[in-house]
Protein backbone atom coordinates (compact mmCIF):
# COMPACT_ATOMS: atom_id res chain seq x y z
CA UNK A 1 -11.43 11.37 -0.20
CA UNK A 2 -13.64 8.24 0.52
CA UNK A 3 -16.08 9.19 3.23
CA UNK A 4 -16.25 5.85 4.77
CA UNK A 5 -15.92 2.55 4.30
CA UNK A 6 -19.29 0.32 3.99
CA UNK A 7 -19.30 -3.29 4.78
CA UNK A 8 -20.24 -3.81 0.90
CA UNK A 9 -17.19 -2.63 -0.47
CA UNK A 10 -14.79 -3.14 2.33
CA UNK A 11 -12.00 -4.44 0.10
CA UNK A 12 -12.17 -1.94 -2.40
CA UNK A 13 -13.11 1.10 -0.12
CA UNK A 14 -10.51 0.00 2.04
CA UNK A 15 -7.67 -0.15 -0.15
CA UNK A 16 -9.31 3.06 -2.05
CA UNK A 17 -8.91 5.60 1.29
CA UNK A 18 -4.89 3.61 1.66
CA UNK A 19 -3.82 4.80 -2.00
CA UNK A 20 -5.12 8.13 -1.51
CA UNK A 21 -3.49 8.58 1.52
CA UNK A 22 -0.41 7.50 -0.17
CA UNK A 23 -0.20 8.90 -3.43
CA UNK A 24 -1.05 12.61 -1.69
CA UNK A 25 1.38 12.02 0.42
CA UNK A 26 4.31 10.04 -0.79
CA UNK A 27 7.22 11.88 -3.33
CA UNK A 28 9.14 9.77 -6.16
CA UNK A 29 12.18 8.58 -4.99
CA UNK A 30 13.52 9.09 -8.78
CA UNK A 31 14.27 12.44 -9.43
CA UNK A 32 15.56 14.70 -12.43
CA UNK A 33 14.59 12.94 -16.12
CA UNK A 34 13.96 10.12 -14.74
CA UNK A 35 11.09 11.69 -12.25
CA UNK A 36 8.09 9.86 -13.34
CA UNK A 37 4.95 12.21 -14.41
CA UNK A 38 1.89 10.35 -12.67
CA UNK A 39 2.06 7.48 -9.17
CA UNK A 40 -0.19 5.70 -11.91
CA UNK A 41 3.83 4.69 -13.26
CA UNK A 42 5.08 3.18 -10.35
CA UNK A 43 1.98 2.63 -7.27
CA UNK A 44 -0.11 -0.20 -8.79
CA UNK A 45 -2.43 -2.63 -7.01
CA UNK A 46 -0.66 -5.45 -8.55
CA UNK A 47 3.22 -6.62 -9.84
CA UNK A 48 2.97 -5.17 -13.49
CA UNK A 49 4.07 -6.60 -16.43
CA UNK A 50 7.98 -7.91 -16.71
CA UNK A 51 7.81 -7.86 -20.02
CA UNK A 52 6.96 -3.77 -19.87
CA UNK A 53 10.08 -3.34 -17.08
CA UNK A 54 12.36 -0.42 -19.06
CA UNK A 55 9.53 0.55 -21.77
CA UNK A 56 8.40 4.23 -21.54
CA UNK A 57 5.09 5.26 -19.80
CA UNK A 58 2.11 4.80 -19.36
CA UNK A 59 2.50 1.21 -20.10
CA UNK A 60 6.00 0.74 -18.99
CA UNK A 61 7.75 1.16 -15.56
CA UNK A 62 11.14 0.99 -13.87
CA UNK A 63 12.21 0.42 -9.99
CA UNK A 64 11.25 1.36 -7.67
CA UNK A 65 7.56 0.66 -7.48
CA UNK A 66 4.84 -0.15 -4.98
CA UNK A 67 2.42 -3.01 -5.29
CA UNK A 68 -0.69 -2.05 -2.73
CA UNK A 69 -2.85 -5.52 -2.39
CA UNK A 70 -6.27 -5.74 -1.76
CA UNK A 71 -6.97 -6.50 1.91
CA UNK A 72 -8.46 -9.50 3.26
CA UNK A 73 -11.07 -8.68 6.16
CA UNK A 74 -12.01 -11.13 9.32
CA UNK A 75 -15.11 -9.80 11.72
CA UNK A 76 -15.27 -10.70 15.19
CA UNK A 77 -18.11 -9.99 17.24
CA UNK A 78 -16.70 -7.85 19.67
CA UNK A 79 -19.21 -5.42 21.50
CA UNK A 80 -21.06 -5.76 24.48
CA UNK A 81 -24.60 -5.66 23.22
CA UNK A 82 -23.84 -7.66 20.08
CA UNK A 83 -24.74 -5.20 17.52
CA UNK A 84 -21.53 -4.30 15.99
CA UNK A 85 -18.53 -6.56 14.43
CA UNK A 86 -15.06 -5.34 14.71
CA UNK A 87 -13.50 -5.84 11.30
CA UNK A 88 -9.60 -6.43 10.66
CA UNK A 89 -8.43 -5.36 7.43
CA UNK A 90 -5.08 -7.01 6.57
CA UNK A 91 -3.29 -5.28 3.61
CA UNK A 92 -0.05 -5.65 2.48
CA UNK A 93 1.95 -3.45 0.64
CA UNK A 94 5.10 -4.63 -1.27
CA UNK A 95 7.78 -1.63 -2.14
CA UNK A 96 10.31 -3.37 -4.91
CA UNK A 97 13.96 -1.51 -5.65
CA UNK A 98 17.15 -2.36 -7.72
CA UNK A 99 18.50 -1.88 -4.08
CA UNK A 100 17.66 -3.13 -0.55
CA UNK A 101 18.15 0.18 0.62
CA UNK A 102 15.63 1.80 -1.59
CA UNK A 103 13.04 -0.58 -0.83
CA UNK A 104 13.86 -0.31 2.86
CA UNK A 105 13.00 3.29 3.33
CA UNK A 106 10.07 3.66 0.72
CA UNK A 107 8.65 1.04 3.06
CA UNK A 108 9.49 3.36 6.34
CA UNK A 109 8.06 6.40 3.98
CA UNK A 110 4.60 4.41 3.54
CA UNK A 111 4.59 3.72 7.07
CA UNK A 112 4.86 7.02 8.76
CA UNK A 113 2.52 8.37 6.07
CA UNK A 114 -0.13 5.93 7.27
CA UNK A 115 0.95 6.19 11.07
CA UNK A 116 1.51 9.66 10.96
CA UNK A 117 0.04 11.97 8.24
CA UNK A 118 -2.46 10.11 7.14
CA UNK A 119 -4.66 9.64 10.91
CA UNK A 120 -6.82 12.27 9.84
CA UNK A 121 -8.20 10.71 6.54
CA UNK A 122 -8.12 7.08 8.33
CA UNK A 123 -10.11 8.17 11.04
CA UNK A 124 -12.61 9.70 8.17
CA UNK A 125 -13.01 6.31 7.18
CA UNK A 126 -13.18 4.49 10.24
CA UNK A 127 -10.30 2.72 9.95
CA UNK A 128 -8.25 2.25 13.27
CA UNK A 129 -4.51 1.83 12.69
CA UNK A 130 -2.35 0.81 11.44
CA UNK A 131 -0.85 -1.95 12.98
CA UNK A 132 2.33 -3.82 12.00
CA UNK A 133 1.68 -7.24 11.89
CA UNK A 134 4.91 -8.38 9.74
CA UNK A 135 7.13 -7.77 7.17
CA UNK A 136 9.35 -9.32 5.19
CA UNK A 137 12.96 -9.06 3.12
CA UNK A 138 13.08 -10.76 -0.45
CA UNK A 139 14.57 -10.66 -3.44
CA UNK A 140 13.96 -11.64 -7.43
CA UNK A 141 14.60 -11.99 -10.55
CA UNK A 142 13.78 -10.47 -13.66
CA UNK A 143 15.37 -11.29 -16.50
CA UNK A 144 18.63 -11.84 -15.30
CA UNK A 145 18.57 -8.72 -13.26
CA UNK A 146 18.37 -8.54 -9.08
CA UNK A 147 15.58 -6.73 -7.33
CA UNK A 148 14.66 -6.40 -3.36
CA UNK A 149 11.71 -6.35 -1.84
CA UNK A 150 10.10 -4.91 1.58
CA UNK A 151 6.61 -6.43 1.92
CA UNK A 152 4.64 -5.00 5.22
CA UNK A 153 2.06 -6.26 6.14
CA UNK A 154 -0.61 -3.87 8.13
CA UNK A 155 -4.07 -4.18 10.00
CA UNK A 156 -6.45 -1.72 10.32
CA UNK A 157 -9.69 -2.03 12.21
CA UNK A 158 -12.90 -0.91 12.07
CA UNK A 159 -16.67 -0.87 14.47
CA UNK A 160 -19.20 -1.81 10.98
């Protein structure tokens, strides 16, 4: 577990402490042979490959997966004596499913892991949250074939 978060490495320590909460926490909504072996198959910090959508792991994948971004980070000068900056980290975190349904609750899964289970190892870290600031329905295309998407998007904040 990250011990804290640095203003150095905020995006990377920030979205570091969010995919360990989540990959302890979170269970593979496939199940029997197709169970997947590692979260490395199917939590990835950006939309993989098409091209690799059906091949077998490592370098292939198949739905559902989740796509954690890298945050962006604002600071406000928000103390009374001036000597701290209260940053807000704004990640967003896109779960992808052959069904809307799928991607639905995998998104309500993430959630309560970060509202709920996770508040010890935020806290760790000095992250305050999270927050839902918005979230979003879509779907896709790839290669003929529909796919939905639930994209949250969540703040955390932080005294640096």
């Amino acid at each position: 577990m990250t011990d804290g978060v640095t203003r150095r490495y905020e995006f990377s320590a920030t979205r570091a402490v969010i995919l360990d909460i989540v990959i302890t926490n979170i269970s593979d909504p496939l199940t029997g042979q197709e169970a997947r072996t590692s979260t490395d198959h199917w939590i990835f910090s950006g939309f993989p490959n098409p091209a690799d959508l059906g091949k077998p792991a490592p370098k292939g994948w198949k739905f559902p997966i989740v796509v954690i971004e890298f945050p962006t980070v604002e600071a406000i000068n928000s103390v009374v004596d001036g000597s701290k900056d209260l940053l807000t980290n704004t990640v967003r975190i896109e779960c992808h499913s052959r069904t809307r349904l799928e991607a639905q609750e995998l998104a309500e899964q993430i959630l309560y892991i970060l509202k709920v289970t996770g508040q010890t190892e935020l806290r760790k870290a000095a992250l305050h949250g999270p927050d839902m600031i918005g979230s979003t329905n879509e779907r896709d295309f790839i290669g003929g074939n529909k796919y939905y998407s639930k994209n949250i998007e969540l703040e955390f904040m932080r005294f640096d």
